[in-house]
Protein backbone atom coordinates (compact mmCIF):
# COMPACT_ATOMS: atom_id res chain seq x y z
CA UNK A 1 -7.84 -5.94 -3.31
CA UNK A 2 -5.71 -8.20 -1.71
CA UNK A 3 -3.65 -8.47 1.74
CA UNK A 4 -0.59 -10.12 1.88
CA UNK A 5 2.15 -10.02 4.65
CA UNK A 6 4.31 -7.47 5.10
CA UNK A 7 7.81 -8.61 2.95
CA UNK A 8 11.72 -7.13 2.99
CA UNK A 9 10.73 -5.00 -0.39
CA UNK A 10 7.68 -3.66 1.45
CA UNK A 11 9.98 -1.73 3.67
CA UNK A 12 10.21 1.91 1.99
CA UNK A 13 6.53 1.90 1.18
CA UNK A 14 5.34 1.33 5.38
CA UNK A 15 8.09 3.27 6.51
CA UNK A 16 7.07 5.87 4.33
CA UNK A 17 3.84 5.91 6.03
CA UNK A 18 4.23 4.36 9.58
CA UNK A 19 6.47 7.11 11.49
CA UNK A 20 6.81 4.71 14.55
CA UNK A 21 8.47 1.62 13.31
CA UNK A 22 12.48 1.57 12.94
CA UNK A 23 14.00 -0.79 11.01
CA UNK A 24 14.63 -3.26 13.77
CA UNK A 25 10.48 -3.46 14.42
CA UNK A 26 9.91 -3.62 10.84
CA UNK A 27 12.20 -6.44 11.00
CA UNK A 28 10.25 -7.84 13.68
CA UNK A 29 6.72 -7.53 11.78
CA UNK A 30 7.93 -9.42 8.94
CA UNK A 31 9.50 -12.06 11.20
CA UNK A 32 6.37 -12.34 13.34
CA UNK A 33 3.66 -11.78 10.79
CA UNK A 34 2.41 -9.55 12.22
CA UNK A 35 2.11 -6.57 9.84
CA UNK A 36 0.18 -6.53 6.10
CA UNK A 37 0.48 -4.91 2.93
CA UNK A 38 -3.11 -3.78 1.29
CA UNK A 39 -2.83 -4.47 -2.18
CA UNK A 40 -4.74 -3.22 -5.53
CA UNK A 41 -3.48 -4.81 -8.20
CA UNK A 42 0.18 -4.12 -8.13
CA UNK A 43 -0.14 -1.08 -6.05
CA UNK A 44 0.52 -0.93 -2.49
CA UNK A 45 -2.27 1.17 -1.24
CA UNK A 46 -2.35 0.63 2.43
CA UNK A 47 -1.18 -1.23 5.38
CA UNK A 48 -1.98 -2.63 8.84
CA UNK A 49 -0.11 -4.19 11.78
CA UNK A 50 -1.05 -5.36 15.30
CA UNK A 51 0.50 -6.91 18.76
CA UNK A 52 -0.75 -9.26 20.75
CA UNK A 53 -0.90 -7.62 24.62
CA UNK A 54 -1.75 -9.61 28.06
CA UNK A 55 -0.02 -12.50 25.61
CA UNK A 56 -3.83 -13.34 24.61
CA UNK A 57 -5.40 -10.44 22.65
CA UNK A 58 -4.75 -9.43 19.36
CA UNK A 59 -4.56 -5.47 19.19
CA UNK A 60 -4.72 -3.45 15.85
CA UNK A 61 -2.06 -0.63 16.48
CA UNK A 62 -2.70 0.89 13.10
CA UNK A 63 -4.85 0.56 9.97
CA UNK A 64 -4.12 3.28 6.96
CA UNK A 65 -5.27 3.23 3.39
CA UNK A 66 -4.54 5.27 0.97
CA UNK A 67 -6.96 8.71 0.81
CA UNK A 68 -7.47 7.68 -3.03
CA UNK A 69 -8.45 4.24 -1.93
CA UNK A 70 -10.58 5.61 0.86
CA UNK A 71 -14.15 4.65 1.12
CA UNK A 72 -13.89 2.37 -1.12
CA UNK A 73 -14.43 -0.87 1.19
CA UNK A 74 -10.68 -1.90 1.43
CA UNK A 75 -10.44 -0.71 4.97
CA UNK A 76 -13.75 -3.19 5.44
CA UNK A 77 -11.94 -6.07 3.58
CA UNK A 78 -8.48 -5.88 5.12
CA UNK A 79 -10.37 -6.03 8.59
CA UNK A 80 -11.91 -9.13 8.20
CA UNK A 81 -9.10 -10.66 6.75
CA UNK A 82 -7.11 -9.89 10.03
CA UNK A 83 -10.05 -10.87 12.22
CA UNK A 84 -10.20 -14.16 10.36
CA UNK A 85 -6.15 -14.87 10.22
CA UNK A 86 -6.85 -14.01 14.83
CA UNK A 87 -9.72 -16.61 14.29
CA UNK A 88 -7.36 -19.26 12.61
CA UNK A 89 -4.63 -18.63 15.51
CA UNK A 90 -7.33 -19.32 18.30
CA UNK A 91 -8.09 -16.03 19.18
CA UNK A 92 -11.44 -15.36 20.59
CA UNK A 93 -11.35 -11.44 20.60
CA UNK A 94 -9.90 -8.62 18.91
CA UNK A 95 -9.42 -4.86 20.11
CA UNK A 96 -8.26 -1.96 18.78
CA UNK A 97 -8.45 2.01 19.54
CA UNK A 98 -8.99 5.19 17.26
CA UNK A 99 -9.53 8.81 18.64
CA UNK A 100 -12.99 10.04 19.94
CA UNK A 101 -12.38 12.60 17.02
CA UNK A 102 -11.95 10.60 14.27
CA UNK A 103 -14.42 9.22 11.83
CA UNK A 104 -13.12 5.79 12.04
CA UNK A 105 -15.29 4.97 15.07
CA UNK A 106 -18.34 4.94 12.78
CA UNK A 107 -16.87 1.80 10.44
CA UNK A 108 -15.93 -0.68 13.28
CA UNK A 109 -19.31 -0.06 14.87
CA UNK A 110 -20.58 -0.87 10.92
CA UNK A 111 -18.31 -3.79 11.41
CA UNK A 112 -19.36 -5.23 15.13
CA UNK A 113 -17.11 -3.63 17.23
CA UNK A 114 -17.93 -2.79 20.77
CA UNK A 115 -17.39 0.20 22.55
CA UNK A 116 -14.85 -0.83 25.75
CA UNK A 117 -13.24 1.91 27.38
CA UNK A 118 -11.12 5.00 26.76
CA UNK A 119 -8.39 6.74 27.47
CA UNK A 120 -6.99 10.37 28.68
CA UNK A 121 -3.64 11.62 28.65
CA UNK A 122 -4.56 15.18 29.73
CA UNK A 123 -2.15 17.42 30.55
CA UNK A 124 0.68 15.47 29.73
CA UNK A 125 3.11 15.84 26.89
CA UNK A 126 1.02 13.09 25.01
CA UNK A 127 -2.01 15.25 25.35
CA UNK A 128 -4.71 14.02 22.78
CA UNK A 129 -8.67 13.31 22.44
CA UNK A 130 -9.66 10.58 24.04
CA UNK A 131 -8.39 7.15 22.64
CA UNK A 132 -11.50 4.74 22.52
CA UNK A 133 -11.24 1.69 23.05
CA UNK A 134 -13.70 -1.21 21.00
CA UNK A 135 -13.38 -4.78 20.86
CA UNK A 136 -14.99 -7.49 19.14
CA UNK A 137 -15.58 -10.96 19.45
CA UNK A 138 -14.89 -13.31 16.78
């Protein structure tokens, strides 16, 4: 497996998958480098993308791989190569979120990540499970 940034011609195959991004902010990830492509062989098989919030902290907005692909360690891989492309900009932390529901939670523990806080939006018309919140230091 390999991770590469996100290019022009990997536009159908995020957008296909990432219901959040218009074609303006895809735009903007390829610009910025801010979004990746998993790669296994010559088959896209999953993606990532962060932003970078208090203008200091890298945030992972979304990891996805393919079910196929699933538990197969690319998830594991395509982590450390964003924590170690933070590391090279000068980051000293990472953070990123899942739901208290999902099985996620249980890998970036694996991988060193922190529990730091959550979040609630009950009763409101982004009602949810709680969004946890883990960080970890690079």
């Amino acid at each position: 497996m390999i991770v590469k940034y996100m290019e022009e011609q990997d536009k159908n195959f995020v957008m296909s998958i990432d219901k959040h991004v218009n074609h303006a902010g895809y735009d903007k990830r390829v610009y910025t480098k801010t979004g990746y492509v998993m790669w296994e062989k010559e088959v896209p098989v999953g993606l990532m993308h962060y932003s970078v919030i208090w203008d200091n902290l890298p945030f992972l907005n979304l990891i996805y791989v393919d079910e196929k692909y699933r538990n197969k360690g690319f998830a594991s891989q395509a982590l450390a190569f964003w924590e170690e492309d933070m590391k090279q900009q000068g980051y000293k932390m990472v953070l990123l979120s899942t739901q208290v529901d999902e099985d996620s939670q249980k890998l970036y523990r694996h991988l060193g990540y922190k529990d730091c806080g959550g979040l609630l939006f009950d009763n409101t018309p982004m009602e949810q499970p709680m969004e946890l919140f883990m960080r970890k230091v690079l």
